[in-house]
PDB file of N, CA and C in Angstrom:
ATOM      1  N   UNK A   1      45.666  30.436  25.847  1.00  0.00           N
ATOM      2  CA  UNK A   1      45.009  29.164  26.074  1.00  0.00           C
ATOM      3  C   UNK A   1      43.688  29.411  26.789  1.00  0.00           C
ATOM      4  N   UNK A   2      42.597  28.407  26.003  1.00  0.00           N
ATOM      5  CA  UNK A   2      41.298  28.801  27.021  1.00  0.00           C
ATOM      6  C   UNK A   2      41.066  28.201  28.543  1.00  0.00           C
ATOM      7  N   UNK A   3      40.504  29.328  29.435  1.00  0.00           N
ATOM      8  CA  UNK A   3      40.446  28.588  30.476  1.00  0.00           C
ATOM      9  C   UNK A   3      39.308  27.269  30.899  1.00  0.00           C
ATOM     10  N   UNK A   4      39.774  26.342  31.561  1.00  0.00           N
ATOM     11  CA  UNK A   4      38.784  25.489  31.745  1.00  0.00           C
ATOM     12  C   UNK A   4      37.214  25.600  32.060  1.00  0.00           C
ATOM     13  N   UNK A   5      37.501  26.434  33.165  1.00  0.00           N
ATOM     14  CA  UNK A   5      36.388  26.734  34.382  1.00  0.00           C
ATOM     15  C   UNK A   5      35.686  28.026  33.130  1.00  0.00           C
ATOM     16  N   UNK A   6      35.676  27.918  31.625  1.00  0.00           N
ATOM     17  CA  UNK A   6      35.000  29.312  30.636  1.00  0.00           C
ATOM     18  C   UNK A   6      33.722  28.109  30.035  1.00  0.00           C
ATOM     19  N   UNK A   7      32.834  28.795  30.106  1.00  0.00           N
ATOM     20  CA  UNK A   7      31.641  28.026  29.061  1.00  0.00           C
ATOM     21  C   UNK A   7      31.178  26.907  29.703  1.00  0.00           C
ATOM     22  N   UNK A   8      31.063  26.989  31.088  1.00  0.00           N
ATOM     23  CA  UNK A   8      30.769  25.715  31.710  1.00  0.00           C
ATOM     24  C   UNK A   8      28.966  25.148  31.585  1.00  0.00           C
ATOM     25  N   UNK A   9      28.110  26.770  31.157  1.00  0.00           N
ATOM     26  CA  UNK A   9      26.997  26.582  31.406  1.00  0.00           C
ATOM     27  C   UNK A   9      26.411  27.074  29.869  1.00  0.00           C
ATOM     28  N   UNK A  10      27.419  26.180  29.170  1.00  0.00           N
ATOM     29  CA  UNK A  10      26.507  26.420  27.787  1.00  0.00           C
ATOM     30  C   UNK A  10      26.119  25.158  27.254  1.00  0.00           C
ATOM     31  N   UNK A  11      24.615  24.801  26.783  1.00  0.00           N
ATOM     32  CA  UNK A  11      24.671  23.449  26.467  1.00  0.00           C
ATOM     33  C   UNK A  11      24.456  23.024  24.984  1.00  0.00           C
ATOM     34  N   UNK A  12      24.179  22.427  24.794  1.00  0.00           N
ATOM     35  CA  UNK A  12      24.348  21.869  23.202  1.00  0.00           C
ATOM     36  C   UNK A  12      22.780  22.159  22.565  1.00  0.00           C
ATOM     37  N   UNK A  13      22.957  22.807  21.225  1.00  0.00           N
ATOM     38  CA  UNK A  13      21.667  23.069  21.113  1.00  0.00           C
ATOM     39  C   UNK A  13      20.548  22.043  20.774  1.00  0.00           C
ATOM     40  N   UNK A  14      19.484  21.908  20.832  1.00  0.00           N
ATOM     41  CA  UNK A  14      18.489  21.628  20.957  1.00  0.00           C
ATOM     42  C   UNK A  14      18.632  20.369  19.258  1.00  0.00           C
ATOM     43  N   UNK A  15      18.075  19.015  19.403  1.00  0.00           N
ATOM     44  CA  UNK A  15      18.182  18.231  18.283  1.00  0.00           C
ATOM     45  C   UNK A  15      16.602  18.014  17.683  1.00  0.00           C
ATOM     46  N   UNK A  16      15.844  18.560  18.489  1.00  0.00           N
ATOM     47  CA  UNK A  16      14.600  19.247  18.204  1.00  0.00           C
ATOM     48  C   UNK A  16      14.144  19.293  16.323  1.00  0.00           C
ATOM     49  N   UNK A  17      13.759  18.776  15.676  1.00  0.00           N
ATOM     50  CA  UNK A  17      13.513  18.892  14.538  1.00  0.00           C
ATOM     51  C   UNK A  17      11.830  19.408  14.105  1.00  0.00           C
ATOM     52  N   UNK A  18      11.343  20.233  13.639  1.00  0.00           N
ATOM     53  CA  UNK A  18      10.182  20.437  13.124  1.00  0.00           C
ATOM     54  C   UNK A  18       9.494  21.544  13.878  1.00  0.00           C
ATOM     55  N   UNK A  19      10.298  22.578  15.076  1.00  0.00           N
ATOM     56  CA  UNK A  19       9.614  23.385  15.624  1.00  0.00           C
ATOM     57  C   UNK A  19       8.771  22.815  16.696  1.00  0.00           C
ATOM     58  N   UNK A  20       8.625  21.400  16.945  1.00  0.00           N
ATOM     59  CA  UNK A  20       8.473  20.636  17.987  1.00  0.00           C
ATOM     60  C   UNK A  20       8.999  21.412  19.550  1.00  0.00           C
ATOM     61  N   UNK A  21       8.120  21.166  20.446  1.00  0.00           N
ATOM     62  CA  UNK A  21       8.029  21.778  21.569  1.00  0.00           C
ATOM     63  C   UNK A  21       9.207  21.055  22.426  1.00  0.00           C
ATOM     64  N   UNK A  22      10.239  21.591  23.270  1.00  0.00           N
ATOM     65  CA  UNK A  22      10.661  20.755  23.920  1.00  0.00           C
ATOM     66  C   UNK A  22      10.477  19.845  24.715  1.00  0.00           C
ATOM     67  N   UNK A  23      10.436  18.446  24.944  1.00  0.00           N
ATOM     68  CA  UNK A  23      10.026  17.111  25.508  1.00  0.00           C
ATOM     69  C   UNK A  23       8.909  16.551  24.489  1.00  0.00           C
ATOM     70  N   UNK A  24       8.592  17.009  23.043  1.00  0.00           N
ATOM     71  CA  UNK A  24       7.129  16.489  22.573  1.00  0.00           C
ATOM     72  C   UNK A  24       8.258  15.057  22.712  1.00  0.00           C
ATOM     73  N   UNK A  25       7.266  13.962  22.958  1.00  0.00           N
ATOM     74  CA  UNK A  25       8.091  12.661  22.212  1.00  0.00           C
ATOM     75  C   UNK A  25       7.196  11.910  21.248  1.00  0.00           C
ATOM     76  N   UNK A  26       6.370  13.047  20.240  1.00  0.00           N
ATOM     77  CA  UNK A  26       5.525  11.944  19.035  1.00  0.00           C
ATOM     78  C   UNK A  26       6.887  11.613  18.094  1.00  0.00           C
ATOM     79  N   UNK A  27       7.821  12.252  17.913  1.00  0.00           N
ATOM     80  CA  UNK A  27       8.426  11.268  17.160  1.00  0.00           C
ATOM     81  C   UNK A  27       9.379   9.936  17.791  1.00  0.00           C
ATOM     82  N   UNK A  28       9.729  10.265  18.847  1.00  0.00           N
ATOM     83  CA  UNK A  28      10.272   8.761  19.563  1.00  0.00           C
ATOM     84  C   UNK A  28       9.114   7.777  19.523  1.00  0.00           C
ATOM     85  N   UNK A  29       7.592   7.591  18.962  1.00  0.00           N
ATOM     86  CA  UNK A  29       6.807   6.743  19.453  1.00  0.00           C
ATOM     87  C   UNK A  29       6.825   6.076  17.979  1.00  0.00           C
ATOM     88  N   UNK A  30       6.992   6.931  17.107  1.00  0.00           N
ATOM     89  CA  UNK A  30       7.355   6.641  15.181  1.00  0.00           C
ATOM     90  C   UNK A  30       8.409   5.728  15.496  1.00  0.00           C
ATOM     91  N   UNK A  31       9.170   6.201  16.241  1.00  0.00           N
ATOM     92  CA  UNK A  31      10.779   5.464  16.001  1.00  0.00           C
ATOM     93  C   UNK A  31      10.736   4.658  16.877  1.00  0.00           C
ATOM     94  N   UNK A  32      10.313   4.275  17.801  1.00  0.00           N
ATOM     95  CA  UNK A  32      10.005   2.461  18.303  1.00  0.00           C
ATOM     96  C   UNK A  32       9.555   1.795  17.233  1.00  0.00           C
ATOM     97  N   UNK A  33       8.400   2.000  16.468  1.00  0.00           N
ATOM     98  CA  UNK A  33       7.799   1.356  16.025  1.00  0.00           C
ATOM     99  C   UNK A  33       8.603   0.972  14.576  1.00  0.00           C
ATOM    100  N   UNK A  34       9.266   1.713  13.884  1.00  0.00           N
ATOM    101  CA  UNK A  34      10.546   1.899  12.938  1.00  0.00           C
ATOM    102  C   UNK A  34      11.499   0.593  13.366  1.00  0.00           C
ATOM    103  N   UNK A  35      11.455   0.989  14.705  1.00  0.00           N
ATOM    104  CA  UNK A  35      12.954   0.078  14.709  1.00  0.00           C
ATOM    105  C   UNK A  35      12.350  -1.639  15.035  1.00  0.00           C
ATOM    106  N   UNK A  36      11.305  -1.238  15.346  1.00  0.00           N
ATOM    107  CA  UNK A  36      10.942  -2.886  16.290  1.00  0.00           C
ATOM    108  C   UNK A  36      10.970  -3.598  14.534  1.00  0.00           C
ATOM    109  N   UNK A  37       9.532  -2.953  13.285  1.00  0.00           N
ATOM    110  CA  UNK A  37      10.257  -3.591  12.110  1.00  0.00           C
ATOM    111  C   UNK A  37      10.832  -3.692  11.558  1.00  0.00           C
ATOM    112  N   UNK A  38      11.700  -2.713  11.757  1.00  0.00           N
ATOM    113  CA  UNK A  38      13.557  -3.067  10.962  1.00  0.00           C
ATOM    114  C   UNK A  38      14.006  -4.481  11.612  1.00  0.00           C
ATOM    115  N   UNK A  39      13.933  -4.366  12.741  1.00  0.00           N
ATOM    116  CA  UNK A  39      14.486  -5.723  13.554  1.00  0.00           C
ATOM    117  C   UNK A  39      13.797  -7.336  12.961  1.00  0.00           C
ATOM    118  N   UNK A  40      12.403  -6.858  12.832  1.00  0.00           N
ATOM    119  CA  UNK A  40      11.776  -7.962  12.885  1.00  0.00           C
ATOM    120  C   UNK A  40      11.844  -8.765  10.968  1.00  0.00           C
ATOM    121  N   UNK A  41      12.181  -7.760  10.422  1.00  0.00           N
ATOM    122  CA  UNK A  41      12.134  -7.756   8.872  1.00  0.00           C
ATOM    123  C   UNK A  41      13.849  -8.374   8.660  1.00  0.00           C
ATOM    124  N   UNK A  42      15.163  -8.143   9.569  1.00  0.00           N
ATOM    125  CA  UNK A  42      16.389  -8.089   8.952  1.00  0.00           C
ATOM    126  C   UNK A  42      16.677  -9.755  10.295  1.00  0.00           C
ATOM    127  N   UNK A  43      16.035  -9.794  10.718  1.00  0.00           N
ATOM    128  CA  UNK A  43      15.879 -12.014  11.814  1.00  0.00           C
ATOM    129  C   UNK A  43      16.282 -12.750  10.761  1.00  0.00           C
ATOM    130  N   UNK A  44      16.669 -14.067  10.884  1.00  0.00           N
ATOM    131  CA  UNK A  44      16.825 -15.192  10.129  1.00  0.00           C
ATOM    132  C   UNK A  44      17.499 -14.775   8.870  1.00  0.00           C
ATOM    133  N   UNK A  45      18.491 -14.272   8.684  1.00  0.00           N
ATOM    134  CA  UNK A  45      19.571 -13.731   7.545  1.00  0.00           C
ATOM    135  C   UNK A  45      18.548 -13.030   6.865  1.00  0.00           C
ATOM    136  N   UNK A  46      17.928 -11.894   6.728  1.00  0.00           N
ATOM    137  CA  UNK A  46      16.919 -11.169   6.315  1.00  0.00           C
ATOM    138  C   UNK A  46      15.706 -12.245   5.436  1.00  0.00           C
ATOM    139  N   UNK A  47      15.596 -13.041   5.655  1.00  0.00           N
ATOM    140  CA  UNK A  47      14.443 -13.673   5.463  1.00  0.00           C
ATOM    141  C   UNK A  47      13.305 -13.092   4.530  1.00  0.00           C
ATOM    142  N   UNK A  48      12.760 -12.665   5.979  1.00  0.00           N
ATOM    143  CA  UNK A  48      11.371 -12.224   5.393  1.00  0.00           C
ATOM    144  C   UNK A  48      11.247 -10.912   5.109  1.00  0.00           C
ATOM    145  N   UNK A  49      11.879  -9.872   4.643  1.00  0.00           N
ATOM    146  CA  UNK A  49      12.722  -8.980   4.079  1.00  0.00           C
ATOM    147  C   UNK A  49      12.608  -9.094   2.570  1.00  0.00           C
ATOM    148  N   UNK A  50      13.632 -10.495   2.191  1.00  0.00           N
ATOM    149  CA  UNK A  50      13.725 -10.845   1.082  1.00  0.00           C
ATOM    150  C   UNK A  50      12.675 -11.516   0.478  1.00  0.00           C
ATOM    151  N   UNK A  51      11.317 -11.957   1.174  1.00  0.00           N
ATOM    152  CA  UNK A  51      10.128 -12.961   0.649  1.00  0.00           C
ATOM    153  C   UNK A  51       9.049 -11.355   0.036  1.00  0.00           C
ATOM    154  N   UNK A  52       9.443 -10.657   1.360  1.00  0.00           N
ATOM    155  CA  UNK A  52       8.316  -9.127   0.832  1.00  0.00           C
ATOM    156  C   UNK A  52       8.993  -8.848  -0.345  1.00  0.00           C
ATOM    157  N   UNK A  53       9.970  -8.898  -0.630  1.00  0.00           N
ATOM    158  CA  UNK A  53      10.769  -7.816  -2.088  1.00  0.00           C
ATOM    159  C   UNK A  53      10.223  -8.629  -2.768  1.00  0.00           C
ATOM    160  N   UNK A  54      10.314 -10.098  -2.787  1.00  0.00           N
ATOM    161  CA  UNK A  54      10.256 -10.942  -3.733  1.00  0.00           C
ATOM    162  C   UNK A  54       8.995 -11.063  -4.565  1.00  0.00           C
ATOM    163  N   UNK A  55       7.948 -10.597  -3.828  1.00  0.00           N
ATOM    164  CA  UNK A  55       6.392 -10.674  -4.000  1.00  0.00           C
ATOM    165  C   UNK A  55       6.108  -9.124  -4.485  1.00  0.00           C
ATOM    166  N   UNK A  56       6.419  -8.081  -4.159  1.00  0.00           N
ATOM    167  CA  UNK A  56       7.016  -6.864  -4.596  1.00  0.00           C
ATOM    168  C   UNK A  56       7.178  -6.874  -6.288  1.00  0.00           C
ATOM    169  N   UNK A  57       8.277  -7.259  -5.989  1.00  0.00           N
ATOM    170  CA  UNK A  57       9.029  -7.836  -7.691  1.00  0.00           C
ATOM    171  C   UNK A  57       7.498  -8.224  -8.771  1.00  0.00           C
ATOM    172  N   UNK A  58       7.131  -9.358  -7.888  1.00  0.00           N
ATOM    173  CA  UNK A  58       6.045 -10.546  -8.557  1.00  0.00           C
ATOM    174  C   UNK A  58       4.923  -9.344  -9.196  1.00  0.00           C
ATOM    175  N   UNK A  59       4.918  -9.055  -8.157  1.00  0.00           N
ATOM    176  CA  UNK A  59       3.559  -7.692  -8.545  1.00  0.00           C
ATOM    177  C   UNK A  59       3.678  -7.492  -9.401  1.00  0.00           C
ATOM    178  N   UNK A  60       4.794  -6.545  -9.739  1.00  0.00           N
ATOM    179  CA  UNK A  60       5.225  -5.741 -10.244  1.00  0.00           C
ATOM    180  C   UNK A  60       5.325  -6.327 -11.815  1.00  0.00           C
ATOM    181  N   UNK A  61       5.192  -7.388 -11.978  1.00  0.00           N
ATOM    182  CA  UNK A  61       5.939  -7.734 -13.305  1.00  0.00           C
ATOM    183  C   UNK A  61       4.748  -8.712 -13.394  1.00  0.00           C
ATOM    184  N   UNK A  62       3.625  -9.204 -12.795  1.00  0.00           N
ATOM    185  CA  UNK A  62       2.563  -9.269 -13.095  1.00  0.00           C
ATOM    186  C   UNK A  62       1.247  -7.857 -13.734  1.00  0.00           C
ATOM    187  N   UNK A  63       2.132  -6.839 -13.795  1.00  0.00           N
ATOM    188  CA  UNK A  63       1.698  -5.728 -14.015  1.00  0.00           C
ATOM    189  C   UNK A  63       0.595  -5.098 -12.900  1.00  0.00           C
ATOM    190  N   UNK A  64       0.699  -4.915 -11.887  1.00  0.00           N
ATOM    191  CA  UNK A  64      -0.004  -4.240 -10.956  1.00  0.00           C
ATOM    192  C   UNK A  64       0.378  -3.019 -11.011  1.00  0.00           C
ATOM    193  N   UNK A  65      -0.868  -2.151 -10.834  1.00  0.00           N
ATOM    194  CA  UNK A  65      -0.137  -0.430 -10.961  1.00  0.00           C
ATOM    195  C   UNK A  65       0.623  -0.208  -9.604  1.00  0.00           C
ATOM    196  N   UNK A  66       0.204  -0.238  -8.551  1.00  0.00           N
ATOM    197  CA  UNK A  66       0.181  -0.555  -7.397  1.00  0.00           C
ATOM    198  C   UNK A  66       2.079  -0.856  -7.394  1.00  0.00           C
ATOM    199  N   UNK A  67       2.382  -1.671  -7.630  1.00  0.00           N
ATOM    200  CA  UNK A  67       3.854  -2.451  -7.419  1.00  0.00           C
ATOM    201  C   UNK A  67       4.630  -1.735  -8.262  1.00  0.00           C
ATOM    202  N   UNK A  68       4.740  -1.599  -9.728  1.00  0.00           N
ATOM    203  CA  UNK A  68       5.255  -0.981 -10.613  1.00  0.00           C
ATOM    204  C   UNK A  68       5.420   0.589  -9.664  1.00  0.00           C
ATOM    205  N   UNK A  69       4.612   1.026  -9.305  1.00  0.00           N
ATOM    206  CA  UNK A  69       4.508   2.425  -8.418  1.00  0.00           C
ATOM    207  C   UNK A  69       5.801   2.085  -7.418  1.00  0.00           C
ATOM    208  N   UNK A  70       5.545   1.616  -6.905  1.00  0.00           N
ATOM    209  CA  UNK A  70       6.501   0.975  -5.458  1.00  0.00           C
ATOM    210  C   UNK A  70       8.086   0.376  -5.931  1.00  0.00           C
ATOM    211  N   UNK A  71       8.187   0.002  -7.249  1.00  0.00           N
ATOM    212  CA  UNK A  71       9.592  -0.332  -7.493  1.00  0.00           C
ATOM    213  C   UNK A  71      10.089   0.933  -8.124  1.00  0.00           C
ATOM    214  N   UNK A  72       9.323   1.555  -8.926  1.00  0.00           N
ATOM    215  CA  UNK A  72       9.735   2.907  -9.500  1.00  0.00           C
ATOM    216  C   UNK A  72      10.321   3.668  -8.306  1.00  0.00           C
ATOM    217  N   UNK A  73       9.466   4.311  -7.032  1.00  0.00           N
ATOM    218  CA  UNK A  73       9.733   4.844  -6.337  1.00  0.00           C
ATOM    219  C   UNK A  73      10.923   4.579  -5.797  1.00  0.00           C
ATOM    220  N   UNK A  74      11.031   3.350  -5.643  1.00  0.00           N
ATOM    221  CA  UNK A  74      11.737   2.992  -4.965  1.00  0.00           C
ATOM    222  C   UNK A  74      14.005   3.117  -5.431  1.00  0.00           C
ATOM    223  N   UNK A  75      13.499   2.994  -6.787  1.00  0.00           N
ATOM    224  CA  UNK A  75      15.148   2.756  -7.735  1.00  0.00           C
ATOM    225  C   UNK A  75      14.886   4.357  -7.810  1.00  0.00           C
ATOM    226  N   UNK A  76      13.616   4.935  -8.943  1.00  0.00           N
ATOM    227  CA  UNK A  76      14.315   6.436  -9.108  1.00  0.00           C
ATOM    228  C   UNK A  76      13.701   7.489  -7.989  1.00  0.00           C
ATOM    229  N   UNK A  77      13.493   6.852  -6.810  1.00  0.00           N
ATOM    230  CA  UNK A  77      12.745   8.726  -6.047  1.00  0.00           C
ATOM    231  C   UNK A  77      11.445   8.580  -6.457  1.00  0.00           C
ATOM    232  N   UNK A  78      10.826   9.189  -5.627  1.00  0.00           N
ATOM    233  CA  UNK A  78       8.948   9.324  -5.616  1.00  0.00           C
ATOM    234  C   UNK A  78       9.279  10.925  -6.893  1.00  0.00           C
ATOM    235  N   UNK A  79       8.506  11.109  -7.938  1.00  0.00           N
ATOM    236  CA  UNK A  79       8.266  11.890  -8.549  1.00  0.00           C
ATOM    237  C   UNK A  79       7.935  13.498  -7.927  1.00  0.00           C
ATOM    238  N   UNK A  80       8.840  14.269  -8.606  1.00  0.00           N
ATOM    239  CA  UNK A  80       8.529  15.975  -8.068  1.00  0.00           C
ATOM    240  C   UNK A  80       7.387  17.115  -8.547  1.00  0.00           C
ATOM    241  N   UNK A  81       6.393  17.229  -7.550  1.00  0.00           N
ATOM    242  CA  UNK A  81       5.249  17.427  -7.761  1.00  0.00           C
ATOM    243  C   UNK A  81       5.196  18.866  -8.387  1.00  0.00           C
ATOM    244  N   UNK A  82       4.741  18.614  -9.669  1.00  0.00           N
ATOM    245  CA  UNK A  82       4.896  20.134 -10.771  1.00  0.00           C
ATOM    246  C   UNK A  82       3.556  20.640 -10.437  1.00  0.00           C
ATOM    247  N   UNK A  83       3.026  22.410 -11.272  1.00  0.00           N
ATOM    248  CA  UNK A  83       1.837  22.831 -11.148  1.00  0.00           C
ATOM    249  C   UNK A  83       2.121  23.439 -12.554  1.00  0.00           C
ATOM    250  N   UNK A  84       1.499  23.322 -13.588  1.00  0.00           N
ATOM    251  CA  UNK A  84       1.569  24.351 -14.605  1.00  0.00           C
ATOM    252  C   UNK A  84       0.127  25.453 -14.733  1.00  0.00           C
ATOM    253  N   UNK A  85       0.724  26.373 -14.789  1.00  0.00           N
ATOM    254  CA  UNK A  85      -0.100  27.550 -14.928  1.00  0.00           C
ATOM    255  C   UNK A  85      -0.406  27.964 -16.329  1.00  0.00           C
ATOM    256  N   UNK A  86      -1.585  28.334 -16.624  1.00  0.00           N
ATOM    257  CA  UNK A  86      -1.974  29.042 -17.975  1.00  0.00           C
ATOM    258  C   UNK A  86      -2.858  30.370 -17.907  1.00  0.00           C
ATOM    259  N   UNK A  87      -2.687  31.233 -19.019  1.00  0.00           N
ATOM    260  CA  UNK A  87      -3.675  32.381 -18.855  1.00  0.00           C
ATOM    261  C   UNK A  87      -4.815  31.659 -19.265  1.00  0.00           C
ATOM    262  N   UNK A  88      -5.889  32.927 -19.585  1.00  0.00           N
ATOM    263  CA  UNK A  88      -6.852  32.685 -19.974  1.00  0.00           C
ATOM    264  C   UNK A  88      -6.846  32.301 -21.717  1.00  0.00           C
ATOM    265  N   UNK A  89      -6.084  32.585 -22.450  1.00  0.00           N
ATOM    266  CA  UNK A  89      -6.227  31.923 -23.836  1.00  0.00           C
ATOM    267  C   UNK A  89      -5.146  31.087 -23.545  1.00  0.00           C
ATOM    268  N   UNK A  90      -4.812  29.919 -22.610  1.00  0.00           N
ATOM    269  CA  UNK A  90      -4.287  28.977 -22.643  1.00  0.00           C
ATOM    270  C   UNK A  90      -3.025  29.201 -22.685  1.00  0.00           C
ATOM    271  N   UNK A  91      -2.247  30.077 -22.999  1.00  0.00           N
ATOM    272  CA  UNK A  91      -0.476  29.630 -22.832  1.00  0.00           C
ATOM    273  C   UNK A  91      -0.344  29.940 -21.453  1.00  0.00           C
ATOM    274  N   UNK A  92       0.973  29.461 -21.520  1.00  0.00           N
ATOM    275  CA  UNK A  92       1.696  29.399 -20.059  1.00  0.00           C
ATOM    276  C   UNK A  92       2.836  30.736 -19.482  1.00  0.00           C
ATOM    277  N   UNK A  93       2.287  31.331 -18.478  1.00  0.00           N
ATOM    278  CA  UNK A  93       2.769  31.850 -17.888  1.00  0.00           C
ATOM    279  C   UNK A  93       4.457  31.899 -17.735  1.00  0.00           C
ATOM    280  N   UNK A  94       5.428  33.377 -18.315  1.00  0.00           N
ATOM    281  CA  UNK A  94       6.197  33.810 -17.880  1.00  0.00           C
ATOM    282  C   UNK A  94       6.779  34.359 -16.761  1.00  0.00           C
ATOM    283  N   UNK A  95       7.247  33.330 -15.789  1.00  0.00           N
ATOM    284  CA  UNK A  95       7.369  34.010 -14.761  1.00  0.00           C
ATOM    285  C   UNK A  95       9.009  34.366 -14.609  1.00  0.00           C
ATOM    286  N   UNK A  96       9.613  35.970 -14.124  1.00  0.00           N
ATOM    287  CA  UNK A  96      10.824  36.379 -14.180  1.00  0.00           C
ATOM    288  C   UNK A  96      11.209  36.739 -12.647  1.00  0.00           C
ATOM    289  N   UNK A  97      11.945  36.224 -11.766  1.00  0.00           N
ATOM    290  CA  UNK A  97      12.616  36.576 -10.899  1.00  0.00           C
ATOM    291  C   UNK A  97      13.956  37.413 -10.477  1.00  0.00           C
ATOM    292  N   UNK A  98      13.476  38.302  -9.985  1.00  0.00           N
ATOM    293  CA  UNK A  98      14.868  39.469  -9.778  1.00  0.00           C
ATOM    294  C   UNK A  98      15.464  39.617  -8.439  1.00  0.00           C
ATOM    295  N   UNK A  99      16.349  39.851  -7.970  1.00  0.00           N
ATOM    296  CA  UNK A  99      16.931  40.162  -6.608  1.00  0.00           C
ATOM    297  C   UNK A  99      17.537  41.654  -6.525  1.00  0.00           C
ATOM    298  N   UNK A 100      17.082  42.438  -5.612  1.00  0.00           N
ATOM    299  CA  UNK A 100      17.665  44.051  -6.079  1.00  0.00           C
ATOM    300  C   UNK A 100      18.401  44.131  -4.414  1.00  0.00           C
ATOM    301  N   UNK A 101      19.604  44.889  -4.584  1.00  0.00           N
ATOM    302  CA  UNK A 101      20.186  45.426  -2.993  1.00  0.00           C
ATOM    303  C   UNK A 101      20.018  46.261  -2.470  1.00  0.00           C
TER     304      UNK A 101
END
């Protein structure tokens, strides 16, 4: 059985995300500001929440590139940013990856 009085001075590691210095607080100043409009958007049975989607929508189906962008993103994921490569007489590059031990 472990003893109590073992590991008294070990602490929990660090929730630190991004290589961030310990005490930075730029992201706690993101996340006030996150939460104050979550709050202020989900008041009055989500309200005005539902008036932004609604106008959103409107855009969108008034054909704005703009909105159409923003509902796309929104149902399938923001698009995954490709690079295609070509030689110099135009075809595309074979590229072969190996792992050796």
């Amino acid at each position: 059985m472990e003893n109590s009085t073992q590991n008294k001075n070990i602490t929990p590691e660090s929730s630190d995300k991004g290589g961030a210095q310990p005490g930075n607080q730029n992201a706690k100043k993101g996340k006030l500001f996150y939460d104050a409009l979550r709050i202020a958007l989900v008041q009055e049975d989500r309200k005005k929440l539902r008036n932004i989607t609604e106008k959103l929508v409107k855009s969108s189906e008034a054909g704005e590139p703009w909105a159409i962008k923003e509902v796309m993103d929104r149902i399938d994921g923001k698009p995954v940013n490709t690079t295609e490569l070509s030689n110099a007489e135009g075809g595309i590059f074979k590229m072969v990856v190996a792992w050796e031990k």
